[in-house]
N, C-alpha and C. Protein backbone atom coordinates (compact mmCIF):
# COMPACT_ATOMS: atom_id res chain seq x y z
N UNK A 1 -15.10 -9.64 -4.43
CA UNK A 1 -14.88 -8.23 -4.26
C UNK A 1 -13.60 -7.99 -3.46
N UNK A 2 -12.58 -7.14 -4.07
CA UNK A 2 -11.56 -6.66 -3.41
C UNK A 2 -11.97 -5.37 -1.90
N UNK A 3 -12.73 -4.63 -2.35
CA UNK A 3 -13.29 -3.79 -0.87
C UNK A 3 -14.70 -3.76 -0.74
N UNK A 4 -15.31 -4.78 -0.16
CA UNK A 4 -16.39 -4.58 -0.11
C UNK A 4 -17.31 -3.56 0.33
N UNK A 5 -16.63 -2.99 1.37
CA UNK A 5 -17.25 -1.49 2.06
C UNK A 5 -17.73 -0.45 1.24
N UNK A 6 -16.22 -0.33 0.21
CA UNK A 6 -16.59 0.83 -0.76
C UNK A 6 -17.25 0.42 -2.29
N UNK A 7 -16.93 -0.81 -2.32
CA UNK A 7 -17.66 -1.58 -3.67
C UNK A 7 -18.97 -1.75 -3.53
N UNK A 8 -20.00 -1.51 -2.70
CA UNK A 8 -21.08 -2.21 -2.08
C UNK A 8 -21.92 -0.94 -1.48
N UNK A 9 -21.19 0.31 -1.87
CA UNK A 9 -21.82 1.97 -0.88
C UNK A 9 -23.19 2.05 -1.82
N UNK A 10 -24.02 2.55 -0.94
CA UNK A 10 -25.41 3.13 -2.04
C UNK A 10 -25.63 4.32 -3.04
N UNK A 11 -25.59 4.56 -4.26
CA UNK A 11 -25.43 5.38 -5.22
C UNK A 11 -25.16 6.92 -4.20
N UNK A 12 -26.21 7.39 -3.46
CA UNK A 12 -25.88 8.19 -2.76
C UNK A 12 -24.98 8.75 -1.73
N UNK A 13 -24.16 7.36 -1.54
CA UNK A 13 -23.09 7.67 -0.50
C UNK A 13 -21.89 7.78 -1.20
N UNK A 14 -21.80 6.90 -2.89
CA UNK A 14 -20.46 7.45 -4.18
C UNK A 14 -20.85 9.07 -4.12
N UNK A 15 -22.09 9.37 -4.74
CA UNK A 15 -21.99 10.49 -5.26
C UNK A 15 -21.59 11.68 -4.07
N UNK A 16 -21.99 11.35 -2.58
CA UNK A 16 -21.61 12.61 -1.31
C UNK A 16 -20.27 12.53 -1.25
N UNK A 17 -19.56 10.87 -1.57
CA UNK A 17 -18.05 11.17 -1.11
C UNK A 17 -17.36 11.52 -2.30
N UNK A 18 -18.05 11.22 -3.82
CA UNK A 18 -17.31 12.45 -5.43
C UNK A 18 -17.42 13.68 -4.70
N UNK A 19 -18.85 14.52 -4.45
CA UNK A 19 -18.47 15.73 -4.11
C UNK A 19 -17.54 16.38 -3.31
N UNK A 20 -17.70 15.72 -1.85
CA UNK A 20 -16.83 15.45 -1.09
C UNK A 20 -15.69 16.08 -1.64
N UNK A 21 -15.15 14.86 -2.10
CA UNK A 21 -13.47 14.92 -3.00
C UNK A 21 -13.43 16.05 -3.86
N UNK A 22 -14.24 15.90 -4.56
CA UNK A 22 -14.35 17.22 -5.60
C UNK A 22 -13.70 18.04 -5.35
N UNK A 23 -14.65 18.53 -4.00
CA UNK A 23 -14.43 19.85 -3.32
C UNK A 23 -13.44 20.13 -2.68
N UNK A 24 -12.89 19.29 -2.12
CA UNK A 24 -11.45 18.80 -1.46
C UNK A 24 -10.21 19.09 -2.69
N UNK A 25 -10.59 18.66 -3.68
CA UNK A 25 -9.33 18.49 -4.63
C UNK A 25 -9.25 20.14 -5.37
N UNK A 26 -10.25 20.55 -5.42
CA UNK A 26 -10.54 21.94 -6.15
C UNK A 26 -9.52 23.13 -4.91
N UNK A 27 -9.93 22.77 -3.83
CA UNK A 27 -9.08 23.48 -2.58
C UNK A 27 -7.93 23.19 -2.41
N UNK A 28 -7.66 22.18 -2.77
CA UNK A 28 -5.98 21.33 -3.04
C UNK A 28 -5.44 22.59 -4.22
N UNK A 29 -6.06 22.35 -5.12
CA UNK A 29 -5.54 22.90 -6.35
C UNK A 29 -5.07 24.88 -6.27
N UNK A 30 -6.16 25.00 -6.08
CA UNK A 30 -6.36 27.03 -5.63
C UNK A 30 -4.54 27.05 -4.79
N UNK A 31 -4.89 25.79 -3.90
CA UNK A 31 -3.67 26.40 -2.45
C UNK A 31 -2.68 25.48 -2.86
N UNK A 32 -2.17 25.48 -4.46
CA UNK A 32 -1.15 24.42 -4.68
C UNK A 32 -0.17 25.44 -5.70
N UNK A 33 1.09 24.88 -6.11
CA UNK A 33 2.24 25.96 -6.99
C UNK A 33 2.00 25.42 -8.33
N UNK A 34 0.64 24.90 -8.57
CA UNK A 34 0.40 24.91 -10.31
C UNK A 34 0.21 25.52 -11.17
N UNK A 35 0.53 25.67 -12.03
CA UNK A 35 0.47 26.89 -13.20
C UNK A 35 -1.04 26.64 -13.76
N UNK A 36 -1.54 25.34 -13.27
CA UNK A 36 -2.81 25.39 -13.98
C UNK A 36 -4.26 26.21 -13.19
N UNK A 37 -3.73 26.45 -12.30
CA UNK A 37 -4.83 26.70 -10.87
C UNK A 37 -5.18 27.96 -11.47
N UNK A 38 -4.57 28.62 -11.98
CA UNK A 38 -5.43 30.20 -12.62
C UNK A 38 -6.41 30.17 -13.29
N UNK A 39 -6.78 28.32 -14.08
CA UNK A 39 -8.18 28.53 -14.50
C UNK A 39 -9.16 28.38 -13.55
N UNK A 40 -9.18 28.30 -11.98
CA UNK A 40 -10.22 27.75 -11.35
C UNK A 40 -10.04 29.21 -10.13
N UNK A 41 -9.24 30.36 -10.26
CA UNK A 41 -9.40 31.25 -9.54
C UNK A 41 -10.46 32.04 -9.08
N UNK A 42 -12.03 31.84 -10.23
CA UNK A 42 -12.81 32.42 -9.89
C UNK A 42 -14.01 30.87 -9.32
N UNK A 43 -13.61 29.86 -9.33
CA UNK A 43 -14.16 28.88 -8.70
C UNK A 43 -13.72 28.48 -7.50
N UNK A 44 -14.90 28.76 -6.34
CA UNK A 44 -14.93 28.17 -5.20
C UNK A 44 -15.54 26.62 -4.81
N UNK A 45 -14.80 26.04 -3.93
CA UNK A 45 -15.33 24.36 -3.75
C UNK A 45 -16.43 24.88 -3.33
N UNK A 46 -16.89 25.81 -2.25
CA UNK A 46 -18.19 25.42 -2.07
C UNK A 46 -19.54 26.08 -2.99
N UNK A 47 -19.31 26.59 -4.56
CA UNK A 47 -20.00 27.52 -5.15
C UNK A 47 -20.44 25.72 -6.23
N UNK A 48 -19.35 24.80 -5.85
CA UNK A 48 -20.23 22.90 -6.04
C UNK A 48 -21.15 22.25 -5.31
N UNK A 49 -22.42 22.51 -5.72
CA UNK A 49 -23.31 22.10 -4.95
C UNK A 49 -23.59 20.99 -5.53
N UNK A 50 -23.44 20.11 -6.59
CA UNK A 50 -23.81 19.01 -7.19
C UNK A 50 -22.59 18.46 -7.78
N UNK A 51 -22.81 17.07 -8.46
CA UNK A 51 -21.80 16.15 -9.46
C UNK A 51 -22.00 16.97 -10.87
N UNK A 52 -23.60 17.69 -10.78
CA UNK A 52 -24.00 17.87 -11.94
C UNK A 52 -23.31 19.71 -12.17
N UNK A 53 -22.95 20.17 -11.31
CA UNK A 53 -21.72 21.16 -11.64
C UNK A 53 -20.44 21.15 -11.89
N UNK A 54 -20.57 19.79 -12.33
CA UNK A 54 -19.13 19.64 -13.28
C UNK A 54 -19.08 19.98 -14.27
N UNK A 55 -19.77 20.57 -15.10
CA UNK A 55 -20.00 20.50 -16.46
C UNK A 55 -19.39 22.21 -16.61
N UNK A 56 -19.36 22.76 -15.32
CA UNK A 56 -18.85 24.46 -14.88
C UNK A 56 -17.34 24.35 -15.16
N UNK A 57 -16.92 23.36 -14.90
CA UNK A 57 -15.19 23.59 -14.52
C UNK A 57 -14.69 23.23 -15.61
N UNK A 58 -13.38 24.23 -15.90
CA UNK A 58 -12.59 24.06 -17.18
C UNK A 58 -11.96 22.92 -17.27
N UNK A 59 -11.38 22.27 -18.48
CA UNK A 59 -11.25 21.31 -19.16
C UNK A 59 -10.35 21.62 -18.86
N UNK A 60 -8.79 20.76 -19.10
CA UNK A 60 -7.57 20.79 -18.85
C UNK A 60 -6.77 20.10 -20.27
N UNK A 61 -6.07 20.82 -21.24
CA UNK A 61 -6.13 20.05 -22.66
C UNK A 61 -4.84 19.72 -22.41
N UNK A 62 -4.70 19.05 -23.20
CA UNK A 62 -2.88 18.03 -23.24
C UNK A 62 -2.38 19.63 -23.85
N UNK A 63 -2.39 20.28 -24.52
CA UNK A 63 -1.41 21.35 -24.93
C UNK A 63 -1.56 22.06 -23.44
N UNK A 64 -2.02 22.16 -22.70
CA UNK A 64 -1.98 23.47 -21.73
C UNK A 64 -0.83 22.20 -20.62
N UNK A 65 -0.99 21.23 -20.56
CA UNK A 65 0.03 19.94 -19.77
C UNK A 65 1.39 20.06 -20.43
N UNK A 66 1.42 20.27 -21.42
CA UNK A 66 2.48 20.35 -22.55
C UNK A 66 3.26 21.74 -22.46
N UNK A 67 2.42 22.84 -22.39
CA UNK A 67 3.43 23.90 -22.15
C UNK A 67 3.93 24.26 -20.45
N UNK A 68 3.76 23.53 -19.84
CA UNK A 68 4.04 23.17 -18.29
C UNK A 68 4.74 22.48 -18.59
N UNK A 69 5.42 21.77 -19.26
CA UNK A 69 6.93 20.67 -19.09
C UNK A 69 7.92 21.12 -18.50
N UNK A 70 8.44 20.44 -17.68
CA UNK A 70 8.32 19.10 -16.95
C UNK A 70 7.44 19.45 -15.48
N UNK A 71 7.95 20.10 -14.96
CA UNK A 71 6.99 20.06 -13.39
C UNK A 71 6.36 21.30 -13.72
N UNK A 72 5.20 22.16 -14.61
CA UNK A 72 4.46 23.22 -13.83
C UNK A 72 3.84 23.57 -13.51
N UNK A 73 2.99 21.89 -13.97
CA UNK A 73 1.69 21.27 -13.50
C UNK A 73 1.38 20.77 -12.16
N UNK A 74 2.75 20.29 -11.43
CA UNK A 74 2.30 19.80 -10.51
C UNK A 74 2.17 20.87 -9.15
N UNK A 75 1.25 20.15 -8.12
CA UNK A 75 0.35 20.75 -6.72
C UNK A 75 2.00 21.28 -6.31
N UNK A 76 2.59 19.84 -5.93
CA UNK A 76 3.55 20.69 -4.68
C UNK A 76 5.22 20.57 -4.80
N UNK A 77 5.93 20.44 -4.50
CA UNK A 77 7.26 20.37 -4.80
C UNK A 77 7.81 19.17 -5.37
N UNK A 78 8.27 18.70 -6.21
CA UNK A 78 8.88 17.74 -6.80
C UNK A 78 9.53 16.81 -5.61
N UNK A 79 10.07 17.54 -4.87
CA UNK A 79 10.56 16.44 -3.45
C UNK A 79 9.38 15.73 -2.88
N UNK A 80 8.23 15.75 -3.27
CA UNK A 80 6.84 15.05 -2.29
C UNK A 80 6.66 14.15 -3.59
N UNK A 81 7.19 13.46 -4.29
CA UNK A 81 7.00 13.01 -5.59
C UNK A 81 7.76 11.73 -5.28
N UNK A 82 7.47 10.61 -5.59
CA UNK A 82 8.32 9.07 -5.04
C UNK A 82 8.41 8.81 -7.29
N UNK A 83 7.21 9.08 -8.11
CA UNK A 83 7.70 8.65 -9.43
C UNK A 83 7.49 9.38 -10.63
N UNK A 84 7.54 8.87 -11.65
CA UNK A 84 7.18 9.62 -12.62
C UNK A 84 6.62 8.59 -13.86
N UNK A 85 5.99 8.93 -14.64
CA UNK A 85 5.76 8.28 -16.08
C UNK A 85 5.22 9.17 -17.12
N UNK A 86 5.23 9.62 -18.26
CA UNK A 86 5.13 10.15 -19.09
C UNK A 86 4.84 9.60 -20.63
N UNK A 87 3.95 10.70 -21.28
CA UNK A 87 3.28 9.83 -22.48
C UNK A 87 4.33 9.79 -23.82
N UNK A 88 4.28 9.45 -24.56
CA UNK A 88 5.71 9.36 -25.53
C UNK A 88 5.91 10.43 -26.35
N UNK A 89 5.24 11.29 -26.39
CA UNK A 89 5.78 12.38 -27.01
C UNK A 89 5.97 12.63 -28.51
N UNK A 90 5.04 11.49 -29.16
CA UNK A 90 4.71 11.37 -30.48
C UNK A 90 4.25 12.50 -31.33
N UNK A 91 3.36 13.39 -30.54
CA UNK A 91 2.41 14.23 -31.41
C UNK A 91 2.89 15.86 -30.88
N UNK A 92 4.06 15.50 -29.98
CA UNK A 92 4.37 17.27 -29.30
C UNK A 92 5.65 16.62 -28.10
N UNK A 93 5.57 17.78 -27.23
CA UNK A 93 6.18 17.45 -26.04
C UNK A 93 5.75 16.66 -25.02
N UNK A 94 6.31 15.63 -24.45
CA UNK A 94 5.46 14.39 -23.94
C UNK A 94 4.55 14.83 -22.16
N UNK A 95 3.98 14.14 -21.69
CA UNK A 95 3.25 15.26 -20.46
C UNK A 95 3.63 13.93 -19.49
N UNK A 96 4.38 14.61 -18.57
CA UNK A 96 4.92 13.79 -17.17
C UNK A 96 3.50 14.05 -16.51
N UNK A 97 3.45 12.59 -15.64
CA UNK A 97 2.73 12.45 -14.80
C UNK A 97 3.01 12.56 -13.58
N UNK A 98 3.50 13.06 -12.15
CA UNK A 98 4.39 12.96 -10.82
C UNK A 98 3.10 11.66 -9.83
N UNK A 99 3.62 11.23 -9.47
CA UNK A 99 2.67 10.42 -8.38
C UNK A 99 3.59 10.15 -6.89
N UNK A 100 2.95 10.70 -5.93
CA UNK A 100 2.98 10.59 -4.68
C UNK A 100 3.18 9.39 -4.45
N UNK A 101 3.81 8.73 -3.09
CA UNK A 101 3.75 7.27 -2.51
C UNK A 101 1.87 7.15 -2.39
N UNK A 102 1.28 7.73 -1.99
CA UNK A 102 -0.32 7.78 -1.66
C UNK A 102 -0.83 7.77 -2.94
N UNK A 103 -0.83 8.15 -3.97
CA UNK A 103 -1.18 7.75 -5.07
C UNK A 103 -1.05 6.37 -5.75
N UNK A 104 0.37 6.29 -5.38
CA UNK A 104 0.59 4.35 -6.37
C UNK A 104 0.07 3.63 -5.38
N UNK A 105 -0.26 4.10 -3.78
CA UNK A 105 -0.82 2.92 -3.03
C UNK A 105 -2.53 3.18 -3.55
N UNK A 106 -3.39 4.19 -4.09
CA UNK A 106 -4.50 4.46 -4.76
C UNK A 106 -4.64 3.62 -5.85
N UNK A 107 -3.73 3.69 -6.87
CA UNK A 107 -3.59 3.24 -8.08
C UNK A 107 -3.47 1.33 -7.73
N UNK A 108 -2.68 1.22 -6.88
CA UNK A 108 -2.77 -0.48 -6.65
C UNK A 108 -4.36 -0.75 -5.74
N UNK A 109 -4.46 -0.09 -4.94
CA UNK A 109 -6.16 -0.48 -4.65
C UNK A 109 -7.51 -0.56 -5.75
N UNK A 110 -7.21 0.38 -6.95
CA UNK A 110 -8.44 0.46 -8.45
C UNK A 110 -8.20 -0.66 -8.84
N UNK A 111 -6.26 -0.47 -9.27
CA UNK A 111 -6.30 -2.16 -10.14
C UNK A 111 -6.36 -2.76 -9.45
N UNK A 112 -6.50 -3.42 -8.23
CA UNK A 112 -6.84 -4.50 -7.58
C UNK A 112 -8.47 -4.79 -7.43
N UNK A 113 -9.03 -4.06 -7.51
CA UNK A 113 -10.50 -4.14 -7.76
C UNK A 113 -10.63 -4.53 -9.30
N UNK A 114 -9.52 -3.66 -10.26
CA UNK A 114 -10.11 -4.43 -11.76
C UNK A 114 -9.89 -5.67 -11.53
N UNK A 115 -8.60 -5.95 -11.10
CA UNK A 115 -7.91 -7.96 -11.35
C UNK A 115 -9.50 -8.49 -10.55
N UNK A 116 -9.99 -8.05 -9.32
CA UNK A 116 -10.79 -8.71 -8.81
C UNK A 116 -12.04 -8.96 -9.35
N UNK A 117 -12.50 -8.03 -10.01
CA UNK A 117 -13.80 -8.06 -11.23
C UNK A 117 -13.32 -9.27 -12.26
N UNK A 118 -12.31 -9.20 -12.68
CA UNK A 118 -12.06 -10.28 -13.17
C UNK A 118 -11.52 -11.96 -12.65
N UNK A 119 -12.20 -11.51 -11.30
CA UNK A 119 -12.11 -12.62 -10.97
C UNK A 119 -10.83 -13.03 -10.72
N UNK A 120 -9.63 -12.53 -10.37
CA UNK A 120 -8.58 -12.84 -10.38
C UNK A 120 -8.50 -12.80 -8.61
N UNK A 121 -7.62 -13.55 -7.64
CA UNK A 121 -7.69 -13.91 -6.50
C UNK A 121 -6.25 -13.77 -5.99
N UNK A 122 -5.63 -14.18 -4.62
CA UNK A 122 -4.55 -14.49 -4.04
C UNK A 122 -3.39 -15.68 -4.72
N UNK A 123 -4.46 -16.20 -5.27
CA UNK A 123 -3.92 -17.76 -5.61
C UNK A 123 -3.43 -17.23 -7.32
N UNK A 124 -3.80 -16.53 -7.57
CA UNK A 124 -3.40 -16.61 -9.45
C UNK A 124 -1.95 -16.26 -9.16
N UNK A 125 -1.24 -16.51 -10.46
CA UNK A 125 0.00 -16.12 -11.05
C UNK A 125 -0.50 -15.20 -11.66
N UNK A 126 -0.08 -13.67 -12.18
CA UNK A 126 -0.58 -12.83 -13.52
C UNK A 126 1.09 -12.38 -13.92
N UNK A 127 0.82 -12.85 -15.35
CA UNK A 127 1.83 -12.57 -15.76
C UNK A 127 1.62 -10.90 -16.72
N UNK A 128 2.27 -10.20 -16.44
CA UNK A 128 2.08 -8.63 -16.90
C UNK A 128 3.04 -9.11 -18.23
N UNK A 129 2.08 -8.23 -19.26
CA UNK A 129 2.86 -8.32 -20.71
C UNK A 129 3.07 -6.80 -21.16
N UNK A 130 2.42 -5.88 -20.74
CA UNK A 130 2.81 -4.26 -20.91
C UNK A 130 4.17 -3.88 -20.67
N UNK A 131 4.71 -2.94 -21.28
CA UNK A 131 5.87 -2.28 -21.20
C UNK A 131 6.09 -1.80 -19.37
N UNK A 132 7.07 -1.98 -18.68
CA UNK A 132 7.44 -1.22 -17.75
C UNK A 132 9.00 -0.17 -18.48
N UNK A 133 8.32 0.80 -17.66
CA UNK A 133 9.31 2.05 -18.07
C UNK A 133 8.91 3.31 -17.92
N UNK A 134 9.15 4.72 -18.89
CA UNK A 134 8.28 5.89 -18.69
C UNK A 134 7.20 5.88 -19.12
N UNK A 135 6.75 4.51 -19.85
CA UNK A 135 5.08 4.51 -19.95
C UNK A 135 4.60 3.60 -19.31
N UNK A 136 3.57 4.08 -18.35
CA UNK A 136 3.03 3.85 -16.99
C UNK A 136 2.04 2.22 -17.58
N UNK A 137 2.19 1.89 -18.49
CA UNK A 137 1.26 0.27 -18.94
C UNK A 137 1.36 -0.46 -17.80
N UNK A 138 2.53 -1.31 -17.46
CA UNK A 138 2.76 -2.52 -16.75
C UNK A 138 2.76 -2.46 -15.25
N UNK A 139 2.72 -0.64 -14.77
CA UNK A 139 3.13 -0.46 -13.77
C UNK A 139 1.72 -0.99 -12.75
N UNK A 140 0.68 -0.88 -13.89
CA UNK A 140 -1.09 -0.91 -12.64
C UNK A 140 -0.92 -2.14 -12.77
N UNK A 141 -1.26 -3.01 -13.29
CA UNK A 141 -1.57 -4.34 -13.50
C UNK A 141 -0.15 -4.48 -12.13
N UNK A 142 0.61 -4.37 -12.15
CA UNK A 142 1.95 -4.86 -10.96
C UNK A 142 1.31 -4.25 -9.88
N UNK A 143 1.10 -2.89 -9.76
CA UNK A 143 0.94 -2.57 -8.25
C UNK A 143 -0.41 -3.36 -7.64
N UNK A 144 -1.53 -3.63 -8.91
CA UNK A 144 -2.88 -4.05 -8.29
C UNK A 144 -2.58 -5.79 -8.28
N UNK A 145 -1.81 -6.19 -8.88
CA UNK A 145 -1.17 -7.60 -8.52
C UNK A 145 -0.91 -7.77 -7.20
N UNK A 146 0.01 -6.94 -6.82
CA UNK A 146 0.77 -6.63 -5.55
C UNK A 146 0.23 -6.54 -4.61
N UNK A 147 -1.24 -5.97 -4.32
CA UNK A 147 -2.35 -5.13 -3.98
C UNK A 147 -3.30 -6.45 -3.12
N UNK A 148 -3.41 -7.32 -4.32
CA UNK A 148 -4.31 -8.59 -4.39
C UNK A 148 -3.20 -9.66 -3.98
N UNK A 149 -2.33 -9.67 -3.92
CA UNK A 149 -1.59 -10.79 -3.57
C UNK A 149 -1.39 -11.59 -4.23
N UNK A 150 -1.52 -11.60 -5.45
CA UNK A 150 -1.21 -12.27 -6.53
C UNK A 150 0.69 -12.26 -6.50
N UNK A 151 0.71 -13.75 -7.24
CA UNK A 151 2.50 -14.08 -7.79
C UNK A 151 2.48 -13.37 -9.13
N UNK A 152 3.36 -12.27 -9.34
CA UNK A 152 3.51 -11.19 -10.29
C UNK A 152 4.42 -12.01 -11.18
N UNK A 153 4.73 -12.21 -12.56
CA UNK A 153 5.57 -12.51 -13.45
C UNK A 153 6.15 -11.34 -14.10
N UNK A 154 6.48 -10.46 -14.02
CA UNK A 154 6.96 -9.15 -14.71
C UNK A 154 7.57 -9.09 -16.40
N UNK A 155 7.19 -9.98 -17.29
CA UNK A 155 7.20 -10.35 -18.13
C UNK A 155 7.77 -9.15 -19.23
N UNK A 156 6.93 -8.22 -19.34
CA UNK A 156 6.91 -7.10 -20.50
C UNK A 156 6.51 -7.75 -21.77
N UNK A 157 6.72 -6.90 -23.00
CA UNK A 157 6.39 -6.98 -24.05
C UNK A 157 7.17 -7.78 -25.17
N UNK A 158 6.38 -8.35 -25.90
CA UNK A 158 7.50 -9.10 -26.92
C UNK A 158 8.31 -10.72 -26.52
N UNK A 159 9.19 -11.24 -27.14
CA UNK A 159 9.70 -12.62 -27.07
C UNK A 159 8.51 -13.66 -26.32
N UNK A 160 7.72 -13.74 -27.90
CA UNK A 160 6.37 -14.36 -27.81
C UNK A 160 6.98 -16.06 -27.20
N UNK A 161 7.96 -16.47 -27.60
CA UNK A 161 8.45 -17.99 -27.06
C UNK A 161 8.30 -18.06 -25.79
N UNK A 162 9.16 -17.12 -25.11
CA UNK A 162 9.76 -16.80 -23.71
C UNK A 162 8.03 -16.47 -23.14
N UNK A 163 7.85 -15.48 -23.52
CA UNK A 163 6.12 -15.79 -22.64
C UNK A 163 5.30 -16.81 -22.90
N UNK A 164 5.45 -17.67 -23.81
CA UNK A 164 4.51 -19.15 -24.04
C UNK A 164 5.29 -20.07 -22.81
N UNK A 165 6.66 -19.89 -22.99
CA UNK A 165 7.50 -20.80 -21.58
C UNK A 165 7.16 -20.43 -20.43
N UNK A 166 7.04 -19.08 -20.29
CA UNK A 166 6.87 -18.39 -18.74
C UNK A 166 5.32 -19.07 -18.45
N UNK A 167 4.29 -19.17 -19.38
CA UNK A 167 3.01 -19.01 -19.16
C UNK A 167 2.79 -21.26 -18.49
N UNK A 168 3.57 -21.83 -19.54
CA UNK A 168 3.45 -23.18 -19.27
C UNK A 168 4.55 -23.60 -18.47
N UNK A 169 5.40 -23.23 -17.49
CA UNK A 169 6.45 -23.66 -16.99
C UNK A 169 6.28 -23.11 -15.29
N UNK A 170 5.55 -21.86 -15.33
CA UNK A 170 5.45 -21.46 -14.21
C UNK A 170 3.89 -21.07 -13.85
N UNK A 171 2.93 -21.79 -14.36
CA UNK A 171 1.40 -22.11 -14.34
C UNK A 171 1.03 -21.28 -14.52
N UNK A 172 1.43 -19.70 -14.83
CA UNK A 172 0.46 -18.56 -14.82
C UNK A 172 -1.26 -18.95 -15.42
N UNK A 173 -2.02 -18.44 -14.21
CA UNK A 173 -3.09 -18.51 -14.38
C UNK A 173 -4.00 -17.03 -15.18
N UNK A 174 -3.38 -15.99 -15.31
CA UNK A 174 -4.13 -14.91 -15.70
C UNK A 174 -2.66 -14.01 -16.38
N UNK A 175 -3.03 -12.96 -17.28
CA UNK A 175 -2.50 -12.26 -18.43
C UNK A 175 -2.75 -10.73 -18.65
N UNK A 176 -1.73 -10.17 -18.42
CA UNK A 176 -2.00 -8.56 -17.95
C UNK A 176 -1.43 -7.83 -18.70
C-alpha cells in the first residue's frame, strides 16, 4: 500500500470525508469565476445531506466544456494554473483541462496508489509508453512514478525496436 491511512479508512470515514469534499467543492464552485456555476445557483452545500444526493446535481456535458473554450470553465484566474492538457478535438472544439501545482501533486498520489496496487515499488524501472504532450496519457503514470520513487523511462509511443532496447538494456521492470 502506497497510503495506508487513507487506503485502510472504514467505509464510513470515505463516505464523511466524499461529503465532506463534496460540500467543500460545491462552495468552491458558487464563490469561483466559472461560467459553469449558474447551474448549481439554486444548490446549497449544506441542502447535501448524503452521497446519495448526488443524483440532485447537474451533469456537466462536454458541449457545455466546449462552449467555455479556452478558460470559462475554470474556478479562478489562469495565473493560479502551473498546466494544461486538453482532449484532441476530434468530434468539436477540444476541452482544456487547467491543473493547479496541488492538483498534479493529487494526481501523482492516485497514480501512485494505482502503480502500487499493481504491485509496483521503489525498486522498479517503469517505462511510460503513452504520449506526453496536450494529451494528459503519459503525464499520470510519470507523476505517480515520481510519487513512488520509481526510475521513470519516459519512453512515449511508437519505435517498437527502441522500446524492446530500452526495456532489455536498462532492466525495466514494469510498462506504463
Amino acid at each position: 500500500m502506497f497510503n495506508p491511512k487513507m487506503e485502510t479508512l472504514p467505509r464510513e470515514e470515505i463516505e464523511k470525508l466524499q461529503l465532506q469534499r463534496l460540500r467543500k467543492t460545491l462552495q468552491f464552485l458558487k464563490n469561483s469565476r466559472s461560467k459553469l456555476k449558474e447551474k448549481y445557483r439554486d444548490i446549497s452545500p449544506e441542502d447535501i445531506k448524503s452521497l446519495d444526493d448526488l443524483k440532485f446535481l447537474p451533469f456537466t456535458t462536454k458541449d457545455e466544456l466546449r462552449d467555455c473554450y479556452p478558460f470559462g470553465h475554470i474556478a479562478v484566474d489562469i495565473s493560479q494554473y502551473a498546466r494544461m492538457h486538453m482532449s484532441s478535438g476530434t468530434t468539436g472544439t477540444p476541452v482544456i483541462n487547467v491543473m493547479t501545482k496541488n492538483d498534479i501533486s493529487q494526481w501523482g498520489e492516485i497514480m501512485a496508489r494505482c502503480l502500487s496496487c499493481a504491485t509496483l515499488t521503489p525498486e522498479d524501472r517503469l517505462q511510460i509508453m503513452p504520449s506526453f504532450g496536450l494529451f494528459n496519457g503519459g503525464f499520470g503514470f510519470h507523476y505517480g512514478a515520481e510519487t513512488l520513487g520509481c526510475f521513470i523511462v519516459p519512453a512515449g509511443p511508437g519505435r517498437s525496436l527502441m522500446q524492446l532496447k530500452l526495456i532489455k538494456d536498462l532492466g525495466v521492470t514494469a510498462i506504463g
